[in-house]
PDB file of N, CA and C in Angstrom:
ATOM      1  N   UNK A   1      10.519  15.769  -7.144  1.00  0.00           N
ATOM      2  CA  UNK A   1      10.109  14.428  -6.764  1.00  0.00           C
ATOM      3  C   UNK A   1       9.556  14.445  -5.343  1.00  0.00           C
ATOM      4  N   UNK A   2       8.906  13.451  -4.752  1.00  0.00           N
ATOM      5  CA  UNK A   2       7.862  12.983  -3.787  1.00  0.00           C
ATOM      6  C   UNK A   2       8.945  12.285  -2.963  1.00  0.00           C
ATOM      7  N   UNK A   3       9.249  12.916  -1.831  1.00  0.00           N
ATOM      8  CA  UNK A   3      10.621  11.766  -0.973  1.00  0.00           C
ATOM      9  C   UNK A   3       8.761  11.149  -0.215  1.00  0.00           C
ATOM     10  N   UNK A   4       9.753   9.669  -0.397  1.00  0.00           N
ATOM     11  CA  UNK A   4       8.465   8.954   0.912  1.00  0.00           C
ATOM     12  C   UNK A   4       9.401   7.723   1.537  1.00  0.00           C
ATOM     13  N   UNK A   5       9.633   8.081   2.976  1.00  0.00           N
ATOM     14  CA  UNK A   5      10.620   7.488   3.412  1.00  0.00           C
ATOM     15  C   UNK A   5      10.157   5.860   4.141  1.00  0.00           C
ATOM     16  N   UNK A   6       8.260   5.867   4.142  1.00  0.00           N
ATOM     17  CA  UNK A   6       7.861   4.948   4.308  1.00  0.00           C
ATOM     18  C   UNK A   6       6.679   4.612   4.173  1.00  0.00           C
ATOM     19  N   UNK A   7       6.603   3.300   3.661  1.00  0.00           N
ATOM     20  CA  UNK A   7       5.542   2.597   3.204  1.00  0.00           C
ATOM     21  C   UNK A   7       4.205   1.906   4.099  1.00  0.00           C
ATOM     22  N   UNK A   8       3.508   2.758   3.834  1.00  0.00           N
ATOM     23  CA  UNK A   8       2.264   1.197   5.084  1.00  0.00           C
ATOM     24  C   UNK A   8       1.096   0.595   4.250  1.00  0.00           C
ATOM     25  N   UNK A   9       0.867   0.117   4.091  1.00  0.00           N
ATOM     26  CA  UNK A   9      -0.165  -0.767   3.639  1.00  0.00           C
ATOM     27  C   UNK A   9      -1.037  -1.005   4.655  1.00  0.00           C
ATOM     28  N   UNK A  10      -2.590  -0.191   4.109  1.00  0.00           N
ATOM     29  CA  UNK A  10      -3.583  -0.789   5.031  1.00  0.00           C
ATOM     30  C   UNK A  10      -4.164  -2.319   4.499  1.00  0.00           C
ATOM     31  N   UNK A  11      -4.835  -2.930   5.607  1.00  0.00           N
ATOM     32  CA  UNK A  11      -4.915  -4.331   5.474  1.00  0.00           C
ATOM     33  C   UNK A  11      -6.552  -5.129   5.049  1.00  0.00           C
ATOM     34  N   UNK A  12      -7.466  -3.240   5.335  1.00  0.00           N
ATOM     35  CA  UNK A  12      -8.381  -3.441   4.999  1.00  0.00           C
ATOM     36  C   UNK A  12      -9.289  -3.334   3.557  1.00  0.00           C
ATOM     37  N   UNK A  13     -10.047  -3.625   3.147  1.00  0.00           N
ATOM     38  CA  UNK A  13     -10.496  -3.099   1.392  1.00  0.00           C
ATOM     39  C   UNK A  13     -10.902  -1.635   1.818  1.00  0.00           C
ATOM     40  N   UNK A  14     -10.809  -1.048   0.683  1.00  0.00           N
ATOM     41  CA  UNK A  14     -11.394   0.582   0.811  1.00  0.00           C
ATOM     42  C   UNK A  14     -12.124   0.777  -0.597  1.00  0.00           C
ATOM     43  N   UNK A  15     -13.419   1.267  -0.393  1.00  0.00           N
ATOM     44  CA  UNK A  15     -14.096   1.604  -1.797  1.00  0.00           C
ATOM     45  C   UNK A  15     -13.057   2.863  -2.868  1.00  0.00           C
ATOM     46  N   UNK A  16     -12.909   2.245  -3.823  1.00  0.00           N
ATOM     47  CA  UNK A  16     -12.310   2.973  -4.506  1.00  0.00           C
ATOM     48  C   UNK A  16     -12.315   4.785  -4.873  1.00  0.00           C
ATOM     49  N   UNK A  17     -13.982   4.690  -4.683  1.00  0.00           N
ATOM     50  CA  UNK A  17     -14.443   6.232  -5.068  1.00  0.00           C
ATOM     51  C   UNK A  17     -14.044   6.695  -4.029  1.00  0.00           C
ATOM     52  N   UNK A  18     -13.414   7.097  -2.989  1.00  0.00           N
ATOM     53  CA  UNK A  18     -12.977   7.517  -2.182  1.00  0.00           C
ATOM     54  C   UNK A  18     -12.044   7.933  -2.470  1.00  0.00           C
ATOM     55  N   UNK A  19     -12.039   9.195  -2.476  1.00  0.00           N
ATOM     56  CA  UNK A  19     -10.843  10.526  -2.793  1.00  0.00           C
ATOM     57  C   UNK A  19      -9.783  10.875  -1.619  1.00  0.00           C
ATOM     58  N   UNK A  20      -8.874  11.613  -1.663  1.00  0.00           N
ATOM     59  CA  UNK A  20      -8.188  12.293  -0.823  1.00  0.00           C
ATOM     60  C   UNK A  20      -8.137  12.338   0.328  1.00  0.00           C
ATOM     61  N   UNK A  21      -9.688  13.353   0.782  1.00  0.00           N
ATOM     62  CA  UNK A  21     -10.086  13.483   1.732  1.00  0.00           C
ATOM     63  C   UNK A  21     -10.758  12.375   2.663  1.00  0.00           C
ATOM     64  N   UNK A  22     -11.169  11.458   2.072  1.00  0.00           N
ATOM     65  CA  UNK A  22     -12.034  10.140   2.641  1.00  0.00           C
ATOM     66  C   UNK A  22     -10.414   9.334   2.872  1.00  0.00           C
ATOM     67  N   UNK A  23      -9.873   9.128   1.994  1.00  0.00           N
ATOM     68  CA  UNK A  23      -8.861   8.240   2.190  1.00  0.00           C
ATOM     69  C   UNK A  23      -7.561   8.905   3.501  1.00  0.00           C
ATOM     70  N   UNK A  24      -7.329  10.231   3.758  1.00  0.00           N
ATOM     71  CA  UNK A  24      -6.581  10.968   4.805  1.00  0.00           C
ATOM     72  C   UNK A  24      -7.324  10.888   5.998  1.00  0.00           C
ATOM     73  N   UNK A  25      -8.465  10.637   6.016  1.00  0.00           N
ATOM     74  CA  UNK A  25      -9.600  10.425   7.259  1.00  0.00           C
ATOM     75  C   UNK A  25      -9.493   8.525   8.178  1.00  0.00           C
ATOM     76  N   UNK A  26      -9.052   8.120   6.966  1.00  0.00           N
ATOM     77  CA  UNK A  26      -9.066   6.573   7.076  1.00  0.00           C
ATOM     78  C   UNK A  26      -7.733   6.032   7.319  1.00  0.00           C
ATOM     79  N   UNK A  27      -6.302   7.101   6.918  1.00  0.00           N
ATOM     80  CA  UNK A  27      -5.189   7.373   7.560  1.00  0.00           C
ATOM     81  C   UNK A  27      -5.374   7.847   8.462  1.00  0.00           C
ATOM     82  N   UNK A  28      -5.881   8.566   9.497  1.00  0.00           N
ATOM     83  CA  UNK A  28      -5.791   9.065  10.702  1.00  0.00           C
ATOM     84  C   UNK A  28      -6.956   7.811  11.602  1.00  0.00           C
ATOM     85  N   UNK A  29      -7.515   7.386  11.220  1.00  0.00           N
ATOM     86  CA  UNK A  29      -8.420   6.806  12.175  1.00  0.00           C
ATOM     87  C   UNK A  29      -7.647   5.193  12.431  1.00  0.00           C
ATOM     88  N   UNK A  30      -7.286   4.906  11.700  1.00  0.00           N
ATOM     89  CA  UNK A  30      -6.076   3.636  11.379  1.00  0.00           C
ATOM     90  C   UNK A  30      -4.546   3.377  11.913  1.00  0.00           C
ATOM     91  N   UNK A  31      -3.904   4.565  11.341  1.00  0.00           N
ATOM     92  CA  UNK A  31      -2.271   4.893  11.847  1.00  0.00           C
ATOM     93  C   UNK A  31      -2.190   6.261  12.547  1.00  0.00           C
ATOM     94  N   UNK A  32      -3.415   6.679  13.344  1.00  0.00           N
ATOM     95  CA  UNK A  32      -3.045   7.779  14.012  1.00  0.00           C
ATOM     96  C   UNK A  32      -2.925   9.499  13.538  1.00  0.00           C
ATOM     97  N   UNK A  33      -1.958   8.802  12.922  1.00  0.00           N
ATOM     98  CA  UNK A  33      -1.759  10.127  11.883  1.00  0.00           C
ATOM     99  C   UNK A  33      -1.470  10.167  10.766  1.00  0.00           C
ATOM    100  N   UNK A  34      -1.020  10.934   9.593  1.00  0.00           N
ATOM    101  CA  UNK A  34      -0.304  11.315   8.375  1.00  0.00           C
ATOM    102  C   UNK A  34       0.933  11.586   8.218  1.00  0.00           C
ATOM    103  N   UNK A  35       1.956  11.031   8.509  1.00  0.00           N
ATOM    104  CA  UNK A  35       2.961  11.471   8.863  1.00  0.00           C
ATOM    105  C   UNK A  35       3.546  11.986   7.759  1.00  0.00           C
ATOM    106  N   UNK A  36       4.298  12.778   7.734  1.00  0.00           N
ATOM    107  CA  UNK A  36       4.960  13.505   6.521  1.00  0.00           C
ATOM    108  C   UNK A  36       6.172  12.584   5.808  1.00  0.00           C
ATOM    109  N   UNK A  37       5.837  12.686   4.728  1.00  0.00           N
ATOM    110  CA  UNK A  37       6.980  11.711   3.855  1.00  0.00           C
ATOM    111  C   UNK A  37       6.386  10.040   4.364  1.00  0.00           C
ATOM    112  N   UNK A  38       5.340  10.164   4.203  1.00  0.00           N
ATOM    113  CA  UNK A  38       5.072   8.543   4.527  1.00  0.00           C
ATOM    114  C   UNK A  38       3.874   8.222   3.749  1.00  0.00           C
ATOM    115  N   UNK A  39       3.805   7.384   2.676  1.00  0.00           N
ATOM    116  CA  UNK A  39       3.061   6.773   1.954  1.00  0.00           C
ATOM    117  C   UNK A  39       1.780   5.611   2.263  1.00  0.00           C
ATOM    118  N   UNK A  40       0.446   5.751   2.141  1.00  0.00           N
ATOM    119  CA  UNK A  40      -0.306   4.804   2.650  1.00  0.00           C
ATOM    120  C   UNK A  40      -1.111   4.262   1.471  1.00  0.00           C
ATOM    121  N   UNK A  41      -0.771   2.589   1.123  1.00  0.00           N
ATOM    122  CA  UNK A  41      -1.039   2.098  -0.203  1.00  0.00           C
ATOM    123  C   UNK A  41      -2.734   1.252   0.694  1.00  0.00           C
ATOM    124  N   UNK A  42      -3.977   1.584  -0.486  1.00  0.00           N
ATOM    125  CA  UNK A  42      -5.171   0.907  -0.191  1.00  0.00           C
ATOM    126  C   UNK A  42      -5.529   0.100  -1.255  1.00  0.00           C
ATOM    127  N   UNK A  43      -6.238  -0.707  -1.074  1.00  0.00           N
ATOM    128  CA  UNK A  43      -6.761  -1.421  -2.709  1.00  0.00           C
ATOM    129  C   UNK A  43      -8.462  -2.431  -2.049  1.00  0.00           C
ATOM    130  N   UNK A  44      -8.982  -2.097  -3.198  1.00  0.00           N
ATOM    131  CA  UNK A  44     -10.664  -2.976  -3.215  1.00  0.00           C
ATOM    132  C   UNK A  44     -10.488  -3.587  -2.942  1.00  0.00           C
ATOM    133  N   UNK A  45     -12.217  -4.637  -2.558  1.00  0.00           N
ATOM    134  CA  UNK A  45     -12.317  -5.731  -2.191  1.00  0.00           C
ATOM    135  C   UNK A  45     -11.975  -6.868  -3.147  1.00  0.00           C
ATOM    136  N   UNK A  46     -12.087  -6.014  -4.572  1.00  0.00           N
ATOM    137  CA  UNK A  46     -11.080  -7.478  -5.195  1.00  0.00           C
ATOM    138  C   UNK A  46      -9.895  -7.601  -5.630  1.00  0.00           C
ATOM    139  N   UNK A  47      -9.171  -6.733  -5.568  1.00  0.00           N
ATOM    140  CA  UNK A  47      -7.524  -6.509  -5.027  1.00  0.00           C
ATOM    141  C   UNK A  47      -7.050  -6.127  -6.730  1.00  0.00           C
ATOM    142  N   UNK A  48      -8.228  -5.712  -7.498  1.00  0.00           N
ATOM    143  CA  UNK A  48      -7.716  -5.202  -8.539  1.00  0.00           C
ATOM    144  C   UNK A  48      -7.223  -3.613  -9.227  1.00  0.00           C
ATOM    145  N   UNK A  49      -7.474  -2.982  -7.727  1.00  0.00           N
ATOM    146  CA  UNK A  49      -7.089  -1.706  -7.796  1.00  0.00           C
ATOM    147  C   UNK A  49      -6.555  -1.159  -6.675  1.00  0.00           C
ATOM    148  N   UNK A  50      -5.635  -0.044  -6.636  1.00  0.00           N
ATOM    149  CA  UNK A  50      -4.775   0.488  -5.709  1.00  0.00           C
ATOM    150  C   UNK A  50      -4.865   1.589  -5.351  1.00  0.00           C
ATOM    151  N   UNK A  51      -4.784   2.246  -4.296  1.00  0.00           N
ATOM    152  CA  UNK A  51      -4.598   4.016  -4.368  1.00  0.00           C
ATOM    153  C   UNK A  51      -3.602   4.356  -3.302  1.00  0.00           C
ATOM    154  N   UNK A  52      -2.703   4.831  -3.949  1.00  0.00           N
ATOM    155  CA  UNK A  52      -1.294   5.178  -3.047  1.00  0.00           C
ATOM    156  C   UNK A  52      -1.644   7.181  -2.283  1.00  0.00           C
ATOM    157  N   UNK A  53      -1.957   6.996  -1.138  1.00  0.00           N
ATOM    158  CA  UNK A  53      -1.965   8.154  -0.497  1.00  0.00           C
ATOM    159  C   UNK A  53      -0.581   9.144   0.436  1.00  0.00           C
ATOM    160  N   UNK A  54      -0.009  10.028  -0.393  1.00  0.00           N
ATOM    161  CA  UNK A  54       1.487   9.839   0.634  1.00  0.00           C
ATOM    162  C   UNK A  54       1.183  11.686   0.904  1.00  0.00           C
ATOM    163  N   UNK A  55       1.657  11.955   2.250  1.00  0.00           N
ATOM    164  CA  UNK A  55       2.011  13.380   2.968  1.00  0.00           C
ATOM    165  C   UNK A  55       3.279  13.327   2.144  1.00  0.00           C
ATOM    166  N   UNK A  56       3.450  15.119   1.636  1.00  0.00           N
ATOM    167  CA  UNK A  56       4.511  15.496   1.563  1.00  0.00           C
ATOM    168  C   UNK A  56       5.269  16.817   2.192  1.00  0.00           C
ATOM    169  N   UNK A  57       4.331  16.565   3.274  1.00  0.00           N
ATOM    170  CA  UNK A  57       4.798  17.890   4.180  1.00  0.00           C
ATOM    171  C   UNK A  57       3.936  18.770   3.709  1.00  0.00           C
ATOM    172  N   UNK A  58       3.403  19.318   3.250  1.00  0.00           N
ATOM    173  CA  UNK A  58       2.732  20.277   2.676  1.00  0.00           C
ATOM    174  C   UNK A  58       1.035  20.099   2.392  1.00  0.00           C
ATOM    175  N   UNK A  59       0.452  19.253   2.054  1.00  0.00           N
ATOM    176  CA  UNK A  59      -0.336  18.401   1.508  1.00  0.00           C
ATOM    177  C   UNK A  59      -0.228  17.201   1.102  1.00  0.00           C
ATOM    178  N   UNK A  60      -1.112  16.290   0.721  1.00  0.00           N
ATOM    179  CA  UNK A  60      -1.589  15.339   0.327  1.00  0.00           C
ATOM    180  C   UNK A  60      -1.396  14.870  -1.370  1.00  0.00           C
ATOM    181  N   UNK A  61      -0.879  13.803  -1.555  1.00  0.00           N
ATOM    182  CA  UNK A  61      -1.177  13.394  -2.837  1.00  0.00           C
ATOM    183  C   UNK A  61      -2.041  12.295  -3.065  1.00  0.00           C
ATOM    184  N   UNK A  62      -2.459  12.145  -4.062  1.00  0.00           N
ATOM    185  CA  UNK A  62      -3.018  10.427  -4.242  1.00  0.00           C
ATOM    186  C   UNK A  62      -3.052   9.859  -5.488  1.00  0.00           C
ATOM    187  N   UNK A  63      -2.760   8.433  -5.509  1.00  0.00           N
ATOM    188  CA  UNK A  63      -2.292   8.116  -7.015  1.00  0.00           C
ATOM    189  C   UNK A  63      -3.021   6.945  -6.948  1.00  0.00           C
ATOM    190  N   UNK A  64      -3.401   6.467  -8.569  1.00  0.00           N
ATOM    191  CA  UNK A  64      -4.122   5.297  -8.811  1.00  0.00           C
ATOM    192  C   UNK A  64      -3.447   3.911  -9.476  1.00  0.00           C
ATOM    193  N   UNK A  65      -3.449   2.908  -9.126  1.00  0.00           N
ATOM    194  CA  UNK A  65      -3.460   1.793  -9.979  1.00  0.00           C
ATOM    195  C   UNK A  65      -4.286   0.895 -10.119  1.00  0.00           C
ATOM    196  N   UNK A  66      -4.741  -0.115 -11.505  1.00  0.00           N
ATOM    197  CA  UNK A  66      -5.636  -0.543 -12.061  1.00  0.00           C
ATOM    198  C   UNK A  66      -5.341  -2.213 -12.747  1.00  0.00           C
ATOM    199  N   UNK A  67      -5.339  -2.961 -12.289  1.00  0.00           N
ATOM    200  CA  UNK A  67      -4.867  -4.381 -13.282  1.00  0.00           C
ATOM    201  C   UNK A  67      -5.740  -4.596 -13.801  1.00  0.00           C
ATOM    202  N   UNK A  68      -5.636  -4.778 -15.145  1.00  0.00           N
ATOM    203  CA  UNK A  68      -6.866  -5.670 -16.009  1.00  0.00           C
ATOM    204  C   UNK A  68      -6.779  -6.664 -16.130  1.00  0.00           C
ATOM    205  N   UNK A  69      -5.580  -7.538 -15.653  1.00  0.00           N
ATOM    206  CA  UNK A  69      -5.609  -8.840 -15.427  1.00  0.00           C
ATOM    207  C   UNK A  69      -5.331  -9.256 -14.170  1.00  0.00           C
ATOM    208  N   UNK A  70      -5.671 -10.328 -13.522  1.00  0.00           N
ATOM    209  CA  UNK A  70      -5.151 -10.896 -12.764  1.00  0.00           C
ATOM    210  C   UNK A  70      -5.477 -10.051 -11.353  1.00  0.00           C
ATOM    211  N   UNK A  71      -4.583 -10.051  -9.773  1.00  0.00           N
ATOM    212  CA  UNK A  71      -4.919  -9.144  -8.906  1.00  0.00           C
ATOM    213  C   UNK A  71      -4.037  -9.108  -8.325  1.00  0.00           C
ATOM    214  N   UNK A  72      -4.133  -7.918  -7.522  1.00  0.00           N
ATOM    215  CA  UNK A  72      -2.687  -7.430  -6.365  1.00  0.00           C
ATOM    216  C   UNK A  72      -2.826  -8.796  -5.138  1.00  0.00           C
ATOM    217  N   UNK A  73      -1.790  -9.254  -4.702  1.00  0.00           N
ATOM    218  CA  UNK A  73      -1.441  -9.651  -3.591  1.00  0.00           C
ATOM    219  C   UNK A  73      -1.309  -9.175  -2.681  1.00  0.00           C
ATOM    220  N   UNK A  74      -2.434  -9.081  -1.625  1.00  0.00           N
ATOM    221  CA  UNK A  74      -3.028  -8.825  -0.661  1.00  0.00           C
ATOM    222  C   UNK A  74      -2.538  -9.723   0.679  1.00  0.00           C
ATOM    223  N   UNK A  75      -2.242  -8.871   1.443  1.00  0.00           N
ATOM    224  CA  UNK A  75      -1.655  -9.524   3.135  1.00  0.00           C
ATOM    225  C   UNK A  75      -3.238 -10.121   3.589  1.00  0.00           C
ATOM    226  N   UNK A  76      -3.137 -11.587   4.142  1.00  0.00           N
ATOM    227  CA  UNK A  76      -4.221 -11.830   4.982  1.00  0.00           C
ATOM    228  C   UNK A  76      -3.848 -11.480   6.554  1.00  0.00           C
ATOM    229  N   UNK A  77      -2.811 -11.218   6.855  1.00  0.00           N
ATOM    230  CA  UNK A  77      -2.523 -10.336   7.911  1.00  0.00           C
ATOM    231  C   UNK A  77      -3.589  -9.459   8.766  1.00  0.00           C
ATOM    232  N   UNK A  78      -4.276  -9.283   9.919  1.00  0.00           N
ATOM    233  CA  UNK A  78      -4.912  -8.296   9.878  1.00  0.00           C
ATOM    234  C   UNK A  78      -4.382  -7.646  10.858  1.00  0.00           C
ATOM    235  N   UNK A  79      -4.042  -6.717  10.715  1.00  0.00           N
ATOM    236  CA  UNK A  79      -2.786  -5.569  11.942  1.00  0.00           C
ATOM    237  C   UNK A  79      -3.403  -4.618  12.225  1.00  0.00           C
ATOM    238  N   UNK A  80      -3.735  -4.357  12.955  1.00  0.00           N
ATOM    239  CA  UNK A  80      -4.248  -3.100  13.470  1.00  0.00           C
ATOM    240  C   UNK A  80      -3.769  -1.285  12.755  1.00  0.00           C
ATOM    241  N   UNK A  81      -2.614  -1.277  13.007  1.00  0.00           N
ATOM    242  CA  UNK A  81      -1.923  -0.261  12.312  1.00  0.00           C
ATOM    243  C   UNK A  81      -1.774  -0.766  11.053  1.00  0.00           C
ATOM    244  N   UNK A  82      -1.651  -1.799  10.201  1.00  0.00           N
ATOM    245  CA  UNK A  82      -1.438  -1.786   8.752  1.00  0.00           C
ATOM    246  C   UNK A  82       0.091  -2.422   9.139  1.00  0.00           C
ATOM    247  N   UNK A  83       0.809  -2.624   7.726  1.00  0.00           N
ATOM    248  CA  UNK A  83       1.779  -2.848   7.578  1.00  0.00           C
ATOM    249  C   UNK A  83       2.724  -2.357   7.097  1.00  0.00           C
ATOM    250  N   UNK A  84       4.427  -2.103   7.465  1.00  0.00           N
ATOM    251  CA  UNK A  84       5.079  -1.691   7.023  1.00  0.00           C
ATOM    252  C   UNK A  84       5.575  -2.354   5.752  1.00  0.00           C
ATOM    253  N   UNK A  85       6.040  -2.077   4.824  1.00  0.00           N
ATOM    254  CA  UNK A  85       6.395  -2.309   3.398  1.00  0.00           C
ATOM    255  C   UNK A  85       8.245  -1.658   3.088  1.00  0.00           C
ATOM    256  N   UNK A  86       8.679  -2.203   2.776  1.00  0.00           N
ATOM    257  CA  UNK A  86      10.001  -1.833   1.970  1.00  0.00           C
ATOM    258  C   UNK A  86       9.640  -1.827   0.683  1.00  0.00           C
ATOM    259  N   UNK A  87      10.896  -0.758   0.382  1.00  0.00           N
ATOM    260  CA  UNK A  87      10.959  -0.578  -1.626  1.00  0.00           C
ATOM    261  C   UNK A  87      10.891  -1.271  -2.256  1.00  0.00           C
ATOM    262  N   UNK A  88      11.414  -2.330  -1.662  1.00  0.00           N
ATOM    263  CA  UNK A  88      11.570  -3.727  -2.949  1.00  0.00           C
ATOM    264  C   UNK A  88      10.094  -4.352  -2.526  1.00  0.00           C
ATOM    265  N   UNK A  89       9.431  -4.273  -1.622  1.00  0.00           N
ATOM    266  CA  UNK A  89       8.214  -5.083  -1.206  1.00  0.00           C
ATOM    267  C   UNK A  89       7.061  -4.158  -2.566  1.00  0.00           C
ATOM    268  N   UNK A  90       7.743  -2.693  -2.241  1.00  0.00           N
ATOM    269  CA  UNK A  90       6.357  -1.780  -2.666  1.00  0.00           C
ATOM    270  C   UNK A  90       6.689  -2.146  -4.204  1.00  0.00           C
ATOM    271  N   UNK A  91       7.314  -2.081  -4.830  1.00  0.00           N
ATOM    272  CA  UNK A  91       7.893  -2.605  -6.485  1.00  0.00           C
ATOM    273  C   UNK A  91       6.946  -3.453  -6.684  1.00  0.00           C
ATOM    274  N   UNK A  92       7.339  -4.494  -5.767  1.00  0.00           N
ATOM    275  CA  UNK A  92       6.712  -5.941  -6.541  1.00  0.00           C
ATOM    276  C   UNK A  92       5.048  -5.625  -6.142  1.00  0.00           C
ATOM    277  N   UNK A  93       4.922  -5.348  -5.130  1.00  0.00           N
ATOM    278  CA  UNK A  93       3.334  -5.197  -4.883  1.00  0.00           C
ATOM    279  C   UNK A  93       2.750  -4.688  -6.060  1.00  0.00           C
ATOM    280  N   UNK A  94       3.303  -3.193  -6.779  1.00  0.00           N
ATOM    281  CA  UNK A  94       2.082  -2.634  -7.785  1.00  0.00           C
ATOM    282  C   UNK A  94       2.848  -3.461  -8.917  1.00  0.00           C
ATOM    283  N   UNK A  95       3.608  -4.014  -9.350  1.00  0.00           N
ATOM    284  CA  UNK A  95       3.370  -4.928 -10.413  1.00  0.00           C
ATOM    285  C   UNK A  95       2.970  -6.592 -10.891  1.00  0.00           C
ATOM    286  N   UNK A  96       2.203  -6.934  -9.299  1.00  0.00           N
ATOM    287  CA  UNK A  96       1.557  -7.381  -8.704  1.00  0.00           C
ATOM    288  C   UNK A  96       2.446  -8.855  -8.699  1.00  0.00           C
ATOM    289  N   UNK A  97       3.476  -8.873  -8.126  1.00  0.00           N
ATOM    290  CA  UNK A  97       4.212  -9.931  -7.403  1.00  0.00           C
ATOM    291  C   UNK A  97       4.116 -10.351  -6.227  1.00  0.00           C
ATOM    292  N   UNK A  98       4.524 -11.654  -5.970  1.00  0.00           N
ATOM    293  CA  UNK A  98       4.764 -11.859  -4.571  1.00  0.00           C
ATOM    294  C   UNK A  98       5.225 -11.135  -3.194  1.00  0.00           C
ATOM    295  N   UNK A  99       4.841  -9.800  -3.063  1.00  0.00           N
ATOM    296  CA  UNK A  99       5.980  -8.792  -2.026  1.00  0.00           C
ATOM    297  C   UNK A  99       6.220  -9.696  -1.203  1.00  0.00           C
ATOM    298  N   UNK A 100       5.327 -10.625  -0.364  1.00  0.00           N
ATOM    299  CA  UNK A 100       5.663 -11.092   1.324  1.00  0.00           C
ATOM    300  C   UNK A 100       6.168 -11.810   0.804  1.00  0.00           C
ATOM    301  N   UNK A 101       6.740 -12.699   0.022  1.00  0.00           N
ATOM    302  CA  UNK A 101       8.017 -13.520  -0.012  1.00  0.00           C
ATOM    303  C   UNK A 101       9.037 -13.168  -0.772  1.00  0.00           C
ATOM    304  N   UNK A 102       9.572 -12.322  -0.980  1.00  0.00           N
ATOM    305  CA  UNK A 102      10.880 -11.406  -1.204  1.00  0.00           C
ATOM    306  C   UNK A 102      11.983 -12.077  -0.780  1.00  0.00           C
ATOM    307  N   UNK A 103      12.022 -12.241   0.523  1.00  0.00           N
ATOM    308  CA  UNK A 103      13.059 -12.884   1.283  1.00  0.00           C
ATOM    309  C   UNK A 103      12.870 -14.664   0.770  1.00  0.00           C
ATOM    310  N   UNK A 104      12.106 -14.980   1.036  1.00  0.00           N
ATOM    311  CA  UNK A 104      12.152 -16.038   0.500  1.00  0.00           C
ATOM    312  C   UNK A 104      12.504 -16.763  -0.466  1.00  0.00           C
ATOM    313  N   UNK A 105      12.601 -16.008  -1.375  1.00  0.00           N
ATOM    314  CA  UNK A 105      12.182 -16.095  -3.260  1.00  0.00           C
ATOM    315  C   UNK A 105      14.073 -15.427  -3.473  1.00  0.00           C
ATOM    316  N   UNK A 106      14.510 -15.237  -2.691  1.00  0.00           N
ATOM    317  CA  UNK A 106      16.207 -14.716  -3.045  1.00  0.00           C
ATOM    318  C   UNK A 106      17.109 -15.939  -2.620  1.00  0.00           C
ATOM    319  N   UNK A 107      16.276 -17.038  -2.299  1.00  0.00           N
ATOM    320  CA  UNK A 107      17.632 -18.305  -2.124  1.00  0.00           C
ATOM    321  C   UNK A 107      16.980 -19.808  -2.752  1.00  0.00           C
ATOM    322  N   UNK A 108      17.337 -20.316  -3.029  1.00  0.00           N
ATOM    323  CA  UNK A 108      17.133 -21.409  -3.689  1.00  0.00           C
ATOM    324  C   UNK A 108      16.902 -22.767  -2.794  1.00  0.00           C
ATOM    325  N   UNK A 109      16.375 -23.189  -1.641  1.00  0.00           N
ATOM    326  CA  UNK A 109      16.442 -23.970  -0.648  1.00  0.00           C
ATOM    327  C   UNK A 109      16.118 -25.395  -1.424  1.00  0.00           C
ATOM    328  N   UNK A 110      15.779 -25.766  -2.575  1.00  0.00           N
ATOM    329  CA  UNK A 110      15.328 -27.131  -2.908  1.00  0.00           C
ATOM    330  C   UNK A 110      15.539 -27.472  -4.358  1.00  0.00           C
ATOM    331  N   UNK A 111      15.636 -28.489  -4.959  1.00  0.00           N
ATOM    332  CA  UNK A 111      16.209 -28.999  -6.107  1.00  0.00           C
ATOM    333  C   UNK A 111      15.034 -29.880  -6.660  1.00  0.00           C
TER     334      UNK A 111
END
């Protein structure tokens, strides 16, 4: 298995055809570096596709996701470095839930 001890989400669209190497170029020009065991999630300009880029110490992986319905929920955030993400954020993100209200969405404030 792939340890990835953390999540960033860039904030910008990235053309999809962009492989490995284009996408590890766009990790370093963004967050500096690649850090090992650290995962960097991108997705199009119409938030219907994903590409999860993570260091595993060794090399590079990269993985795809695709909705045919509907679209990922996208941060209007714009951060310079991207954003950090938790497990439960990264879950709901690729099965395209609410991540940024997580916290929110765990208490019941109104009747």
């Amino acid at each position: 298995m792939i340890r990835i001890d953390a999540m960033w989400l860039a904030t910008e669209a990235v053309d999809m055809r962009a492989g490995p190497g284009r996408l590890l170029a766009l990790v370093v020009a963004v967050f500096g570096a690649a850090q090992a065991h650290h995962g960097y999630i991108f997705a199009n300009a119409r938030g219907t596709r994903l590409k999860l880029l993570v260091n595993d110490g060794f090399g590079v992986w990269c993985a795809a996701r695709r909705l045919h319905q509907g679209r990922f929920l996208w941060t209007a955030q714009t951060a310079a470095n991207g954003v950090a993400l938790t497990q439960p954020q990264f879950d709901a993100l690729i099965i395209g839930l609410p991540w940024a209200r997580l916290e929110e969405m765990q208490r019941i404030a109104y009747v």
